[in-house]
C-alpha atoms as a PDB file:
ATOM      1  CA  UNK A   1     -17.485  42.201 -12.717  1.00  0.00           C
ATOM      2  CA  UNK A   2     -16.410  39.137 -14.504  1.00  0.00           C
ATOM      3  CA  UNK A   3     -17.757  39.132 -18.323  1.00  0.00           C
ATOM      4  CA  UNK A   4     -18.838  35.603 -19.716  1.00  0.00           C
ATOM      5  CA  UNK A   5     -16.211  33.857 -21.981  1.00  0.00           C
ATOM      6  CA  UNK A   6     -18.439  32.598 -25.020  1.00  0.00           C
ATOM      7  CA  UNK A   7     -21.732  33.441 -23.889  1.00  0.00           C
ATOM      8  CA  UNK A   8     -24.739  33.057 -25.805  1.00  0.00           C
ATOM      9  CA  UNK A   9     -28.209  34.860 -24.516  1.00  0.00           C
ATOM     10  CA  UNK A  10     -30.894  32.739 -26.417  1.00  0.00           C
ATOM     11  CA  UNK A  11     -34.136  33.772 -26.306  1.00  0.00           C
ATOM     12  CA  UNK A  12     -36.982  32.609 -29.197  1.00  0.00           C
ATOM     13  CA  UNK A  13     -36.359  29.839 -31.405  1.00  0.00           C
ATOM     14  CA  UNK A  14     -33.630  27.488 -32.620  1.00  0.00           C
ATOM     15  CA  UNK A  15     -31.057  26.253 -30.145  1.00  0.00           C
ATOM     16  CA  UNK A  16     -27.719  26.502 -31.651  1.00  0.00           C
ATOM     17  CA  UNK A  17     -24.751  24.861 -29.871  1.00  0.00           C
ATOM     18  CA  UNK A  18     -21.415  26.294 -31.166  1.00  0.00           C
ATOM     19  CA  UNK A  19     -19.253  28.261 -28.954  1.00  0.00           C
ATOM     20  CA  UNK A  20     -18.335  25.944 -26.209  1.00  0.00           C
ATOM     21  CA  UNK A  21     -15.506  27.470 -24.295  1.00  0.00           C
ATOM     22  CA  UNK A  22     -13.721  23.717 -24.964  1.00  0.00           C
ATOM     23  CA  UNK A  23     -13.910  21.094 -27.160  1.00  0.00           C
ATOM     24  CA  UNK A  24     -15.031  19.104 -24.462  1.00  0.00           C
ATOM     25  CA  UNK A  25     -17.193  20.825 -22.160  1.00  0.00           C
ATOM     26  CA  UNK A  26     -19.807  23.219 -22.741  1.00  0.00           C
ATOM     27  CA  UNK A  27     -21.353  24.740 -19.545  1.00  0.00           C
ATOM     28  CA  UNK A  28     -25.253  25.959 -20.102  1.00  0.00           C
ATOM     29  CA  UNK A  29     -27.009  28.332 -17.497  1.00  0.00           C
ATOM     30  CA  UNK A  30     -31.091  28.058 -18.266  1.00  0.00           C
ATOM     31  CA  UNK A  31     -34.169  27.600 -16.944  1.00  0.00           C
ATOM     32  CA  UNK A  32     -35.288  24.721 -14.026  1.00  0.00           C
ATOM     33  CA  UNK A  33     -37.161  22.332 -16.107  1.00  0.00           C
ATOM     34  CA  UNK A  34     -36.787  23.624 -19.999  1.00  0.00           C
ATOM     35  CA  UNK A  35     -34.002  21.187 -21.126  1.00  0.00           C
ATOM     36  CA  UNK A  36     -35.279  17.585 -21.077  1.00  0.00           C
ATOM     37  CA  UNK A  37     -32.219  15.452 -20.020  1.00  0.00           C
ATOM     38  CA  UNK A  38     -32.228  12.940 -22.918  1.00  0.00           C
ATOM     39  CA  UNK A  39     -31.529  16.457 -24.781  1.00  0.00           C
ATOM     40  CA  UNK A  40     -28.319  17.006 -23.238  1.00  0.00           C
ATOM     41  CA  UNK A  41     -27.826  13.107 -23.282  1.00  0.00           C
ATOM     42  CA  UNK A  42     -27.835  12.641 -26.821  1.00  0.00           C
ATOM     43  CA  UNK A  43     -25.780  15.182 -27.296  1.00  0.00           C
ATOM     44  CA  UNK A  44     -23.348  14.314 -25.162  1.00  0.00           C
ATOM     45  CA  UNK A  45     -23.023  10.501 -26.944  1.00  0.00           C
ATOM     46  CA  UNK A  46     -23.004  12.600 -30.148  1.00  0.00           C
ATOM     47  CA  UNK A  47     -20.622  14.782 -30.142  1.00  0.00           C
ATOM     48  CA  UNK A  48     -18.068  13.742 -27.266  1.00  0.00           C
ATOM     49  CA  UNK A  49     -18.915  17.032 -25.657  1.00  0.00           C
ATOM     50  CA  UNK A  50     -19.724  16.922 -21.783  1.00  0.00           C
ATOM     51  CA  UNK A  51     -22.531  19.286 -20.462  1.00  0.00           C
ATOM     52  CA  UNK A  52     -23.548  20.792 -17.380  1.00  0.00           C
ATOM     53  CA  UNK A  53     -26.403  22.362 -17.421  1.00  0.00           C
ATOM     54  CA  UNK A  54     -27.182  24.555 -14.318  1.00  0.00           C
ATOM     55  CA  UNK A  55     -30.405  26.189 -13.558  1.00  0.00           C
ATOM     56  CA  UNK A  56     -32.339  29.395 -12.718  1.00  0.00           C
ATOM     57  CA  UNK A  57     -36.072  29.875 -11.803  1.00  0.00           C
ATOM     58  CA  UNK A  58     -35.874  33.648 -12.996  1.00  0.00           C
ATOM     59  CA  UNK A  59     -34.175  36.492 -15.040  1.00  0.00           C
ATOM     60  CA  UNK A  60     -33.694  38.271 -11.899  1.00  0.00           C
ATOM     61  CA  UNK A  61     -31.901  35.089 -10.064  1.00  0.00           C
ATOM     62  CA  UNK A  62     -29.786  34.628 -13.024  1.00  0.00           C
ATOM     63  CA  UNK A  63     -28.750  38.052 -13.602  1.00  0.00           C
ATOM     64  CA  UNK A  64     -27.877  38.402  -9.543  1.00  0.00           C
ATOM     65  CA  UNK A  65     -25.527  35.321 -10.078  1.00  0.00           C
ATOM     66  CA  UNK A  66     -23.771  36.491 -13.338  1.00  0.00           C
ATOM     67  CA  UNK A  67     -23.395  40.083 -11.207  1.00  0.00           C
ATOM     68  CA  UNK A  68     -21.906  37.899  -8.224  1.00  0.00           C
ATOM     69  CA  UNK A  69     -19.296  36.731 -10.285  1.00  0.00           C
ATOM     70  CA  UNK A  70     -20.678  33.077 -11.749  1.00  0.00           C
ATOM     71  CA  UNK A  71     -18.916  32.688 -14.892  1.00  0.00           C
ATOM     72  CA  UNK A  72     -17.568  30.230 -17.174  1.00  0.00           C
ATOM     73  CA  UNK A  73     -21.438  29.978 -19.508  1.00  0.00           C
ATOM     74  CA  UNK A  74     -21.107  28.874 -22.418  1.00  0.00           C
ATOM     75  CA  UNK A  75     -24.356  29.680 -23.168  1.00  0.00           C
ATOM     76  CA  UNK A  76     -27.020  31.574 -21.103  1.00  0.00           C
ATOM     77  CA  UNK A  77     -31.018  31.606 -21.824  1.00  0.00           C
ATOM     78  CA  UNK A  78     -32.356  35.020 -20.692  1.00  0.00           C
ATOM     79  CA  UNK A  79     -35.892  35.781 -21.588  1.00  0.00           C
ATOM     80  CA  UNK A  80     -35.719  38.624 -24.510  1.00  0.00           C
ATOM     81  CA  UNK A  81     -35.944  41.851 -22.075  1.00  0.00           C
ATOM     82  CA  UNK A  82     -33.280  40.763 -19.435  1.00  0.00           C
ATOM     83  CA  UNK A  83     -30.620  40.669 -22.702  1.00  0.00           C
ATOM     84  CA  UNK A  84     -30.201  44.320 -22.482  1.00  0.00           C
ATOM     85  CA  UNK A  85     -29.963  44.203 -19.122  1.00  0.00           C
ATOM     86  CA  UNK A  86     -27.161  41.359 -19.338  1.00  0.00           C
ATOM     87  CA  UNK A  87     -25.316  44.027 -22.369  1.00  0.00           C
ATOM     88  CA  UNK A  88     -26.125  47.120 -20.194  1.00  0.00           C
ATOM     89  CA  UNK A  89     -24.159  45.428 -17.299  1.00  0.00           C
ATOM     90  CA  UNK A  90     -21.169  44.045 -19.545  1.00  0.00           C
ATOM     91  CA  UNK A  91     -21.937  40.448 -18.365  1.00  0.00           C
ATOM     92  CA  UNK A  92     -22.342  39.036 -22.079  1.00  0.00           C
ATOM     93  CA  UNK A  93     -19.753  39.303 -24.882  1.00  0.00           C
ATOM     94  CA  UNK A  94     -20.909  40.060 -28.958  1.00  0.00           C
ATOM     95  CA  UNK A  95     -21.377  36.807 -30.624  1.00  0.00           C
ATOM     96  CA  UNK A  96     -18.983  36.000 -33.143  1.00  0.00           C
ATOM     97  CA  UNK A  97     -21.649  35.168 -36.117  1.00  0.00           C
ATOM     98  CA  UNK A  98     -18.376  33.649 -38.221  1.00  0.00           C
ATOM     99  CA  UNK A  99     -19.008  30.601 -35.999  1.00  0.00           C
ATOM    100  CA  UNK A 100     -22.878  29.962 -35.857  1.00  0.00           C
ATOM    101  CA  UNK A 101     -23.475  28.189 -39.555  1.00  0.00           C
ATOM    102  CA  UNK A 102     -26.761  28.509 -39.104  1.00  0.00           C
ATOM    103  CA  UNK A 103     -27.779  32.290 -38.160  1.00  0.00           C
ATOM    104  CA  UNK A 104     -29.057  33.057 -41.963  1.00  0.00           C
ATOM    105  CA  UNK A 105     -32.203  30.468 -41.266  1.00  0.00           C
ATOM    106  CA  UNK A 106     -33.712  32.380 -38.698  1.00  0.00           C
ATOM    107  CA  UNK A 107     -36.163  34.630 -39.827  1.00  0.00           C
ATOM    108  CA  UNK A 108     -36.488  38.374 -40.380  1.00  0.00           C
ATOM    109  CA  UNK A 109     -38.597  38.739 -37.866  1.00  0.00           C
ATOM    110  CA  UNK A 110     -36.422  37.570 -34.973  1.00  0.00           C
ATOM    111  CA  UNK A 111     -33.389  39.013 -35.865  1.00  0.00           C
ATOM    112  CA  UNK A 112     -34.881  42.676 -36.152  1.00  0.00           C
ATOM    113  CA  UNK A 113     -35.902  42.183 -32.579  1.00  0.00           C
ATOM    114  CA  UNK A 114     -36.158  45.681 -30.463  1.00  0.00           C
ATOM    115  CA  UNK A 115     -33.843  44.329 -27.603  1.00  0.00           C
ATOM    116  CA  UNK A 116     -31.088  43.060 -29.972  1.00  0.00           C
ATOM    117  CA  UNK A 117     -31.227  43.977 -33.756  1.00  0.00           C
ATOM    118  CA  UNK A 118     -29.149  41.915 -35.419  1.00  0.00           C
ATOM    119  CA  UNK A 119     -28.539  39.387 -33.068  1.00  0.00           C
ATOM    120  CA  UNK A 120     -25.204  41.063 -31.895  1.00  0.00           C
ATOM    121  CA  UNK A 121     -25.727  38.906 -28.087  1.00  0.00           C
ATOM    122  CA  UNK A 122     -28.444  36.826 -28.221  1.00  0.00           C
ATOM    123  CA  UNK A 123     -30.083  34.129 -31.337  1.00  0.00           C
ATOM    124  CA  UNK A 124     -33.493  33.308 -30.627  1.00  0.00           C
ATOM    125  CA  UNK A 125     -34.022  29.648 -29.220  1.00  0.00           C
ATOM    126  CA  UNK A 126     -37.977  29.317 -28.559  1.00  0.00           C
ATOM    127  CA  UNK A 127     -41.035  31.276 -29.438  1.00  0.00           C
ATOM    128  CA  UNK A 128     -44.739  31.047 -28.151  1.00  0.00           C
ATOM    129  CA  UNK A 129     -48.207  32.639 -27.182  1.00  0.00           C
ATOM    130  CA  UNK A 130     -50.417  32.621 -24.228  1.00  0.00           C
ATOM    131  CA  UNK A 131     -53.403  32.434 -24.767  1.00  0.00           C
ATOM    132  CA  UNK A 132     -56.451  31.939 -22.128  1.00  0.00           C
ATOM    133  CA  UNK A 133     -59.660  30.108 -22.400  1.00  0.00           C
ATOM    134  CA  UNK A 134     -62.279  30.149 -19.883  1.00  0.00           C
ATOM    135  CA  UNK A 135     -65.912  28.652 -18.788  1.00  0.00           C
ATOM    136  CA  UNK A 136     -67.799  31.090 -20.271  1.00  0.00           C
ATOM    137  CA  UNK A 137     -71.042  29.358 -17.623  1.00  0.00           C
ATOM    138  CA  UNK A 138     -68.712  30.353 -14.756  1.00  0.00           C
ATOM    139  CA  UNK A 139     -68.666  34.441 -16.305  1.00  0.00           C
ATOM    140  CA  UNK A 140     -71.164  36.987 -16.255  1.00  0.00           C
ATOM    141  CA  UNK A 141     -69.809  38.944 -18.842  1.00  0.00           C
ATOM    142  CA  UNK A 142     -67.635  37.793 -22.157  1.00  0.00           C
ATOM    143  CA  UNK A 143     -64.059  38.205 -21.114  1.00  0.00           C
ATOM    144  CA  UNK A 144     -62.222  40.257 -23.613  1.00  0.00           C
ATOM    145  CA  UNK A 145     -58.653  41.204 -22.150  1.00  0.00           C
ATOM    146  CA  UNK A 146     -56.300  40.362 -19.459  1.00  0.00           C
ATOM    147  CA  UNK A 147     -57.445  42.919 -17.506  1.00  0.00           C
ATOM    148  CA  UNK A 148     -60.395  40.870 -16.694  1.00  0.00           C
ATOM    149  CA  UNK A 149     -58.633  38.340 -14.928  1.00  0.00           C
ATOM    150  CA  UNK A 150     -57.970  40.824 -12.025  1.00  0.00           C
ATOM    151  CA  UNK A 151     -61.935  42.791 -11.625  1.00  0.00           C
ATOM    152  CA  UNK A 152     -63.508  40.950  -8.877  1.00  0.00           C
ATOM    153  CA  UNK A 153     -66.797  41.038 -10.286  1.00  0.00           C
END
């Protein structure tokens, strides 16, 4: 199994572009649909720096394609539980924090994270809720949990 070169797992919230594996490429495997392409436009006319960006539709499709031997990521965007799974299988590398100016802005509370304290192969990238609203006319009963959403009554 091939390991990644200069891989990055990101997973909640700043995007940090700093390891490319050359000055003049820099090879991203993410999510279908989560990088707008005047993103990776602008930084292309920026900073010289050509990027292809492929794409995955879920952890388990991405980690299958790492396992199959896909490699050459600069930087890879697991959700937070599949970068254990990524460590656990030795397809990720430790990050070299020397090189990513801007680790000491993210917040306690993401790098203390139970998957990966300390950040040691992932930096978080985006953060959110989900939350659910509902026609309260179209319930008998107040909803109050998710396990609602699957009683047929």
């Amino acid at each position: 199994m091939k390991r990644l070169t200069c891989p990055i797992a990101l997973s909640l919230t700043t995007l940090l572009l700093t390891s490319a594996a050359s000055a003049e490429d820099l090879n991203i495997f993410g999510w279908a649909n989560e990088m707008p392409d005047a993103v990776l436009e602008d930084f292309e006319a920026e900073t010289g720096i050509s990027v292809t960006f492929d794409t995955f539709d879920s952890n388990e499709a991405m980690i299958a394609k790492l396992e199959a031997g896909a490699s050459g990521y600069d930087l890879v965007n697991p959700s937070q539980y599949a970068v254990q799974i990524l460590k656990n299988r030795g397809l990720v590398d430790e990050l070299d924090h020397a090189r990513i100016d801007t680790l000491a802005n993210i917040g306690e509370s993401f790098t203390k994270v139970s998957y990966d304290t300390g950040n040691v192969y992932s930096i978080p990238y985006v953060w959110g809720t989900t939350g659910l609203a509902y026609n309260k006319s179209c319930v008998i009963e107040p909803i109050s949990s998710w396990k609602a959403l699957f009683d047929p009554q």
